[in-house]
PDB file of N, CA and C in Angstrom:
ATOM      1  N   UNK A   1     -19.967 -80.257 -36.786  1.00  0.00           N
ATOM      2  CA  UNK A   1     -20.434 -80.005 -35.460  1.00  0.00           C
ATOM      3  C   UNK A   1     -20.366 -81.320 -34.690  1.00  0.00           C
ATOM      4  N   UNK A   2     -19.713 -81.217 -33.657  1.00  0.00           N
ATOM      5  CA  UNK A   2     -19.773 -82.316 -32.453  1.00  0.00           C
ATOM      6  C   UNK A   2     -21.376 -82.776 -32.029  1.00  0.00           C
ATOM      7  N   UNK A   3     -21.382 -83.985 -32.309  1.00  0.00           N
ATOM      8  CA  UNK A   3     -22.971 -84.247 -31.375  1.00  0.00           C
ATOM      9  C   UNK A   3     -22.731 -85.186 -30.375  1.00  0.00           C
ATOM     10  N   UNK A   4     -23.244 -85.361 -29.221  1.00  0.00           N
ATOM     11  CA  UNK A   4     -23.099 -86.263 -28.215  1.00  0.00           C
ATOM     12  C   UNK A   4     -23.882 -87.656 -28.102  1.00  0.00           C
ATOM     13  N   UNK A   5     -22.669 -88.308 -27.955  1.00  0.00           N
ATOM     14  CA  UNK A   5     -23.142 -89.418 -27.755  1.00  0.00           C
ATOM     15  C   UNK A   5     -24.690 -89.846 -27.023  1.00  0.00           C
ATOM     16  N   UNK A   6     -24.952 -91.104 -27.774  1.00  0.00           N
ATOM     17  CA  UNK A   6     -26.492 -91.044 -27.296  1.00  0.00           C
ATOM     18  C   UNK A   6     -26.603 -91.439 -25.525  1.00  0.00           C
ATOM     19  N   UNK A   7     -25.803 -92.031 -25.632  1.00  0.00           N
ATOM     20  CA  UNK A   7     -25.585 -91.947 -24.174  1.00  0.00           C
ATOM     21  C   UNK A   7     -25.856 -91.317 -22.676  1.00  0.00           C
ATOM     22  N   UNK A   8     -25.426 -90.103 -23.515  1.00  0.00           N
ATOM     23  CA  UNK A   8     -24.980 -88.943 -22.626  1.00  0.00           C
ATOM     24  C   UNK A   8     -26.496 -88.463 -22.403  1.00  0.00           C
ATOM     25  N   UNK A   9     -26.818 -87.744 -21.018  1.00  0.00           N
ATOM     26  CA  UNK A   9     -28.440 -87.470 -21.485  1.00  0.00           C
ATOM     27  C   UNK A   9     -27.742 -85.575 -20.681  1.00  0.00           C
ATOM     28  N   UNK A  10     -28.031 -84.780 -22.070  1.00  0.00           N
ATOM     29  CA  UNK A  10     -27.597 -83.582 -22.425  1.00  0.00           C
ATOM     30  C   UNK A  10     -28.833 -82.505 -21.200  1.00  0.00           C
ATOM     31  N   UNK A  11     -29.937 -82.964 -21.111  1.00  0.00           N
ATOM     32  CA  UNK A  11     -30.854 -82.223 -20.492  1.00  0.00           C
ATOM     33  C   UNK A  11     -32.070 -83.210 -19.788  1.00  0.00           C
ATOM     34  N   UNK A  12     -32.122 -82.741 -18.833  1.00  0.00           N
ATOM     35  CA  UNK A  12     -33.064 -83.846 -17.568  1.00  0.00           C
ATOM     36  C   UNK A  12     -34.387 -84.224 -18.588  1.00  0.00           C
ATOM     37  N   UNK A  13     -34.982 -85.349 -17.868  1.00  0.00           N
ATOM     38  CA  UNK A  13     -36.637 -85.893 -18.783  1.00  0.00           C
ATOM     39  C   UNK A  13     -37.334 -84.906 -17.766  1.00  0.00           C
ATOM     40  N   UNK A  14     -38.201 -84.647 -19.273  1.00  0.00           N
ATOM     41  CA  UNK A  14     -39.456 -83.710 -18.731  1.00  0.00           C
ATOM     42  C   UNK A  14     -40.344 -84.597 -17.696  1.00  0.00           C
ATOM     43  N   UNK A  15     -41.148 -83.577 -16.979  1.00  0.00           N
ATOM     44  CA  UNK A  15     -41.595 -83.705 -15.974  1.00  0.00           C
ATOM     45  C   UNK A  15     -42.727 -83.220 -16.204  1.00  0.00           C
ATOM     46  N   UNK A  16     -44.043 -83.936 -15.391  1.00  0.00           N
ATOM     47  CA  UNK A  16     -45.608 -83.066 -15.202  1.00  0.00           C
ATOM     48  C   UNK A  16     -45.399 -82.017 -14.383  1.00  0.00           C
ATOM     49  N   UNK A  17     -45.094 -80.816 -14.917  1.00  0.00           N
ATOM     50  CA  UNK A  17     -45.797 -79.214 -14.642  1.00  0.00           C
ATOM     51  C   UNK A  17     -46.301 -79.392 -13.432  1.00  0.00           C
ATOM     52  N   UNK A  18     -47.271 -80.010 -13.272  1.00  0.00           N
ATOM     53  CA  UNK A  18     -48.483 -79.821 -12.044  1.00  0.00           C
ATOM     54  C   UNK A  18     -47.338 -80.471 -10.562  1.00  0.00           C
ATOM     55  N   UNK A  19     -46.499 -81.414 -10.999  1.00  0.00           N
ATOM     56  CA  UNK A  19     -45.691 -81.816  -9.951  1.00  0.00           C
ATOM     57  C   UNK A  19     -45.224 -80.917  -9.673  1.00  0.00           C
ATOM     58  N   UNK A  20     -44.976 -80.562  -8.236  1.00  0.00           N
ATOM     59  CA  UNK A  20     -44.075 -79.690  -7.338  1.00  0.00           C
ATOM     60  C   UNK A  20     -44.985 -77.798  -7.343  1.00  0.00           C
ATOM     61  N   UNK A  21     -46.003 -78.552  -7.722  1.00  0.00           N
ATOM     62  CA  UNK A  21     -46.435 -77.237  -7.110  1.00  0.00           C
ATOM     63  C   UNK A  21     -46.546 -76.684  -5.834  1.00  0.00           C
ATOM     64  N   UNK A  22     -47.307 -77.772  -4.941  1.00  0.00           N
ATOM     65  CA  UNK A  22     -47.594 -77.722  -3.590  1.00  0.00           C
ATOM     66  C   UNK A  22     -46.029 -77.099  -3.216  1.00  0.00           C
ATOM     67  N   UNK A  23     -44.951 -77.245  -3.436  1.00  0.00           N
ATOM     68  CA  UNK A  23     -43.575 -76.747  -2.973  1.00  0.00           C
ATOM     69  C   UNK A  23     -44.314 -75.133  -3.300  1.00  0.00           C
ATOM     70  N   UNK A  24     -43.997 -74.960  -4.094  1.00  0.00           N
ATOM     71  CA  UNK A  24     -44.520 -73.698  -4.898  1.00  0.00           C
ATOM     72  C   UNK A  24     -44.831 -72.745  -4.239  1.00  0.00           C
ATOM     73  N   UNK A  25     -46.177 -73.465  -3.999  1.00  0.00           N
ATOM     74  CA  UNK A  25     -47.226 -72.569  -3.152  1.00  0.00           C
ATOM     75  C   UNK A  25     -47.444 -72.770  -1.657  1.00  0.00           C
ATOM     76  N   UNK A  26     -46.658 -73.373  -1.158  1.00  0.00           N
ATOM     77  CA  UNK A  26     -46.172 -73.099   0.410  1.00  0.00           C
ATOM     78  C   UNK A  26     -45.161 -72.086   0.852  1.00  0.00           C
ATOM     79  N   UNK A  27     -43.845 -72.257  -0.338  1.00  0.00           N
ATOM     80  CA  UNK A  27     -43.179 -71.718  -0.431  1.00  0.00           C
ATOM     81  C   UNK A  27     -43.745 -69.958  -0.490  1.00  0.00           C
ATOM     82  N   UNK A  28     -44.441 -69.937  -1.304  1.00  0.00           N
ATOM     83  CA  UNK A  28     -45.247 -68.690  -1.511  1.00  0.00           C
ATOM     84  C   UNK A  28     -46.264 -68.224  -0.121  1.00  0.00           C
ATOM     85  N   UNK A  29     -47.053 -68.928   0.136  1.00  0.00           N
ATOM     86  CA  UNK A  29     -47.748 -69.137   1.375  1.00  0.00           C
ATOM     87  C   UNK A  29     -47.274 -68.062   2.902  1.00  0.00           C
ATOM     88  N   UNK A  30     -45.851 -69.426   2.840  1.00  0.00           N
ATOM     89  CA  UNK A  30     -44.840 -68.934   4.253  1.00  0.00           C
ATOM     90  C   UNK A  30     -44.747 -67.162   3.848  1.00  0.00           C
ATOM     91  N   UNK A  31     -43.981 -66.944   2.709  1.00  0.00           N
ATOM     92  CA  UNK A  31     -43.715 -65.614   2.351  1.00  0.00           C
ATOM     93  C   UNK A  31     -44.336 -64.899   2.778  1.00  0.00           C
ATOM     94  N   UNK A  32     -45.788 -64.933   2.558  1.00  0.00           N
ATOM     95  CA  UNK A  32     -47.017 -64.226   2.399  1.00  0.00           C
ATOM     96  C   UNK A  32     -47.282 -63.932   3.842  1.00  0.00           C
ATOM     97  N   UNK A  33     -47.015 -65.163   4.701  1.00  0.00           N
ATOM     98  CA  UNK A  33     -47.227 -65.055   6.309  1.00  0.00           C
ATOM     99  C   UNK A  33     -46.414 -64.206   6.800  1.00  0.00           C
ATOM    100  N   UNK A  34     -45.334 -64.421   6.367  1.00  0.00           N
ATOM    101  CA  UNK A  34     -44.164 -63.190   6.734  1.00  0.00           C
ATOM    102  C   UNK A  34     -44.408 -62.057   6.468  1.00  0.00           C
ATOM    103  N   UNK A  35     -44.891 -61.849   5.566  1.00  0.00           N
ATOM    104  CA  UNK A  35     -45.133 -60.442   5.180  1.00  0.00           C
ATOM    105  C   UNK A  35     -45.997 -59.904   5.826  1.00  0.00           C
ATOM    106  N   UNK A  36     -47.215 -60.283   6.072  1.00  0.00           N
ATOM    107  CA  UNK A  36     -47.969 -59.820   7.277  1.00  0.00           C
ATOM    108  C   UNK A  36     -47.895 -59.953   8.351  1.00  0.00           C
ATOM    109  N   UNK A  37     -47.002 -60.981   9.311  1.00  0.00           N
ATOM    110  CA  UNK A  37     -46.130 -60.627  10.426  1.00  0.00           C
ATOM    111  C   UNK A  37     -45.371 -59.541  10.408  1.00  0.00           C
ATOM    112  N   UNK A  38     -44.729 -59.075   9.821  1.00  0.00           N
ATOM    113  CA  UNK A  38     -44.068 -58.333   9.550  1.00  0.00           C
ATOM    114  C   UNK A  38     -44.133 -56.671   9.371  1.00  0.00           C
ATOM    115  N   UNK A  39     -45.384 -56.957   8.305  1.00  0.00           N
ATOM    116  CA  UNK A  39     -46.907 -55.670   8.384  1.00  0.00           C
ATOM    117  C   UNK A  39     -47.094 -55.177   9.939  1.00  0.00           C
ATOM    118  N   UNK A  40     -47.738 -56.063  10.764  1.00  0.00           N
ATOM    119  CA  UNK A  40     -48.608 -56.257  11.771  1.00  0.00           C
ATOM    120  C   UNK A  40     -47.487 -55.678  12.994  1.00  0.00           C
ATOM    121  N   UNK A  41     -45.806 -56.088  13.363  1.00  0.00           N
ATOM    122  CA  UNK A  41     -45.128 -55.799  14.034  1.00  0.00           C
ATOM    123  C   UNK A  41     -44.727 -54.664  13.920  1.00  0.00           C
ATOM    124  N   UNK A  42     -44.736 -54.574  12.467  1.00  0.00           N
ATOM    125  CA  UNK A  42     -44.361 -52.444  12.227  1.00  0.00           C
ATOM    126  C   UNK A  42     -45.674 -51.806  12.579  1.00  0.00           C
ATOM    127  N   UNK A  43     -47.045 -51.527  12.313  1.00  0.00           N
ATOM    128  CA  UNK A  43     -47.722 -51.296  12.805  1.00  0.00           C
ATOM    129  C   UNK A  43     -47.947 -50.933  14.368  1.00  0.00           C
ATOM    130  N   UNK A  44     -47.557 -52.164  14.886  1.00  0.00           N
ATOM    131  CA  UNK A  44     -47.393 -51.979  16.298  1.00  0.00           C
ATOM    132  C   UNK A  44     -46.642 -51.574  16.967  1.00  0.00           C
ATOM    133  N   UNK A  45     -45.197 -51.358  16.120  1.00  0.00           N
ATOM    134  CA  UNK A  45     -44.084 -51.006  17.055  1.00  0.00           C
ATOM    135  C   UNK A  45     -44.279 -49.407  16.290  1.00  0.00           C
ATOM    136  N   UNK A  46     -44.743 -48.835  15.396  1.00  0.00           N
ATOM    137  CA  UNK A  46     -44.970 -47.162  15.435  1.00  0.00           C
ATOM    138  C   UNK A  46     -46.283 -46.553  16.135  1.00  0.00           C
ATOM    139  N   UNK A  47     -47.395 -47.505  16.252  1.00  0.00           N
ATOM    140  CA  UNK A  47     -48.602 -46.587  17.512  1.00  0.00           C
ATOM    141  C   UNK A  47     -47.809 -46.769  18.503  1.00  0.00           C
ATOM    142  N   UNK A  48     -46.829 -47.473  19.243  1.00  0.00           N
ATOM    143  CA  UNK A  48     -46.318 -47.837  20.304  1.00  0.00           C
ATOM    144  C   UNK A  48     -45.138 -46.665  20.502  1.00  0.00           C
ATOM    145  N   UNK A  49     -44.339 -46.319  19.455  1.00  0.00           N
ATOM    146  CA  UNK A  49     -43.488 -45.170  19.519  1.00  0.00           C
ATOM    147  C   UNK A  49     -44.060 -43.682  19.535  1.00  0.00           C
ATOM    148  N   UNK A  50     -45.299 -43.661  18.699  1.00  0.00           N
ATOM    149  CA  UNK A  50     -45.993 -42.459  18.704  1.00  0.00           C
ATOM    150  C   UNK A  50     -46.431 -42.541  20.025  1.00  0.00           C
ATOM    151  N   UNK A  51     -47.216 -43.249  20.951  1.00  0.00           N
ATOM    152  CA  UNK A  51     -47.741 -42.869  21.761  1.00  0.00           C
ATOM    153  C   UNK A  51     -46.367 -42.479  22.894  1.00  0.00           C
ATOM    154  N   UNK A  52     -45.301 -43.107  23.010  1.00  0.00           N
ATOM    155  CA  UNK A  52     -44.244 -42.943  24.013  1.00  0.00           C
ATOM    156  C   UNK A  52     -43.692 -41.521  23.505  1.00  0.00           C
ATOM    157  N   UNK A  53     -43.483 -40.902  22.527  1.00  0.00           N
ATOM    158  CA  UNK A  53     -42.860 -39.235  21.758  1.00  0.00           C
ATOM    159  C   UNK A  53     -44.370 -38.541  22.276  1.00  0.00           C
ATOM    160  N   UNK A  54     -45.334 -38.842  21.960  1.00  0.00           N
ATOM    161  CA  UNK A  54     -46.313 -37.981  23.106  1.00  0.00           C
ATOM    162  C   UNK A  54     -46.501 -37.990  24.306  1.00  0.00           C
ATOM    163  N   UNK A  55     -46.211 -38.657  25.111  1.00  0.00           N
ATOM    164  CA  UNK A  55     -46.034 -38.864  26.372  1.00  0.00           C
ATOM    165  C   UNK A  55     -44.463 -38.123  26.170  1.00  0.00           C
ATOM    166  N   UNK A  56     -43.410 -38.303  25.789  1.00  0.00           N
ATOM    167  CA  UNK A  56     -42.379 -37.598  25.958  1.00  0.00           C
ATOM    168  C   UNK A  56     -42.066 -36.084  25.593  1.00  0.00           C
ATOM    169  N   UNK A  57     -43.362 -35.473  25.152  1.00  0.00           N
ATOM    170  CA  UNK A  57     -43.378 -33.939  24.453  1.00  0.00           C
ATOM    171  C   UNK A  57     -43.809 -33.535  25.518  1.00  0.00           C
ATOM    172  N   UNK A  58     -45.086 -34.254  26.413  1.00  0.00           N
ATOM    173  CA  UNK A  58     -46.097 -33.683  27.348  1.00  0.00           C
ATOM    174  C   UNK A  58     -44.788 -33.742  28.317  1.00  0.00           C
ATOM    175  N   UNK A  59     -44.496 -34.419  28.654  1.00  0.00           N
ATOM    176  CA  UNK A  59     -43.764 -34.271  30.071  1.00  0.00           C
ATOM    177  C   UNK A  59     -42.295 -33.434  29.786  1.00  0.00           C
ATOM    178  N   UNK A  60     -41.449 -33.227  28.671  1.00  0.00           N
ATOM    179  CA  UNK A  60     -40.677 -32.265  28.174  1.00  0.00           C
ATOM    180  C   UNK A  60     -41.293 -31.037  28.329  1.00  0.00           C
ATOM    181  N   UNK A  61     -42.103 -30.894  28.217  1.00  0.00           N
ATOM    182  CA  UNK A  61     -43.263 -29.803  28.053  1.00  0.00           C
ATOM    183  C   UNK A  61     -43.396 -28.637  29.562  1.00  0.00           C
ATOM    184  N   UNK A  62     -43.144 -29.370  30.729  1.00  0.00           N
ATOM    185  CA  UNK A  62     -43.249 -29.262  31.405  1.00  0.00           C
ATOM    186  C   UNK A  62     -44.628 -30.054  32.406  1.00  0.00           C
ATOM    187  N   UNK A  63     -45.487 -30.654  31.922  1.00  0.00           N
ATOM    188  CA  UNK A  63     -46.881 -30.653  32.109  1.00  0.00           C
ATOM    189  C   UNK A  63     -46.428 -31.792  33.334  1.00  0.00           C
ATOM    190  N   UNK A  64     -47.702 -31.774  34.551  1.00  0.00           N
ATOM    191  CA  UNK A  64     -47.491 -32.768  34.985  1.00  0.00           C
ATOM    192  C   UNK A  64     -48.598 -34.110  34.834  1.00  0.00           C
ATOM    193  N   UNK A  65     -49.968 -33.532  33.859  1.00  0.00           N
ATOM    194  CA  UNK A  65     -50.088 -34.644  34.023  1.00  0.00           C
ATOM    195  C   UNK A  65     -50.736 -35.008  32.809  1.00  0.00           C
ATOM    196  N   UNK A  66     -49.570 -35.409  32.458  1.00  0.00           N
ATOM    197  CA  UNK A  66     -49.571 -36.363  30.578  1.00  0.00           C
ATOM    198  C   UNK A  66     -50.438 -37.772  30.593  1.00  0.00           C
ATOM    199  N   UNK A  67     -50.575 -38.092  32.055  1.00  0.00           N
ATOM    200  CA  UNK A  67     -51.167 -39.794  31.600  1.00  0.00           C
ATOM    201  C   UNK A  67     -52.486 -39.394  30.828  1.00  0.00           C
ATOM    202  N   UNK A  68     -52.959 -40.781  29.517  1.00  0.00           N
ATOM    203  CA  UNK A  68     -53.800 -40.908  28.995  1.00  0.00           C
ATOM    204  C   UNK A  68     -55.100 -41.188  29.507  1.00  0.00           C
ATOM    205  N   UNK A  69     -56.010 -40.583  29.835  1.00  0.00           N
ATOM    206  CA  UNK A  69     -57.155 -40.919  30.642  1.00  0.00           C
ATOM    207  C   UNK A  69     -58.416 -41.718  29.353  1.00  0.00           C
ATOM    208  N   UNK A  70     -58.602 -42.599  29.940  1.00  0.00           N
ATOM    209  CA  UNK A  70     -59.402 -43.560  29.134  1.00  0.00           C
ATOM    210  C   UNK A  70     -60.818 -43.363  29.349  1.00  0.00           C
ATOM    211  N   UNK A  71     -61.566 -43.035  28.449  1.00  0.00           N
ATOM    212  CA  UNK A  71     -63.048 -42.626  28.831  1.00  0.00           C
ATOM    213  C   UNK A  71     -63.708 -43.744  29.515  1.00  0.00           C
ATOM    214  N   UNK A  72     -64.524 -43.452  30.684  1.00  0.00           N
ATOM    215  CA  UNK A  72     -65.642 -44.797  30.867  1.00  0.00           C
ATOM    216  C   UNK A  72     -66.585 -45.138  30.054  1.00  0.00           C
ATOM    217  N   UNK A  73     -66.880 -46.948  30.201  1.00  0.00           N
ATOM    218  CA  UNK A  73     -67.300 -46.850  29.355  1.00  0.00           C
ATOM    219  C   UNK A  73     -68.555 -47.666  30.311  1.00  0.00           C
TER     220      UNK A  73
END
């Protein structure tokens, strides 16, 4: 069997574990932010479509008056 010269360094020097976490877990972090941006914009962009397809049934409908009346408060 061929062995390599001592020279040669076959596989990187170990490293402390605990280094490069902070990458890690920012990395993870950002994700996480995204994901609930992301949550939060779908959310909003389907009450926002539901309410415009009801407003668009009522007035398909024939009706004239579809606006949403907001209770006083």
């Amino acid at each position: 069997m061929l062995e390599a010269p001592a020279s040669e360094n076959w596989c990187r020097p170990m490293t402390d574990p605990d280094e490069g976490n902070g990458d890690n877990r920012r990395g993870a972090i950002a994700g996480l932010v995204i994901a609930v941006v992301l949550l939060a914009v779908g959310i909003w962009l389907a009450r926002d479509l539901s309410a415009v397809s009801k407003m668009q049934d009522c007035v398909m409908s024939g009706r004239t008056n579809c606006n949403q009346i907001d209770p006083a408060r």
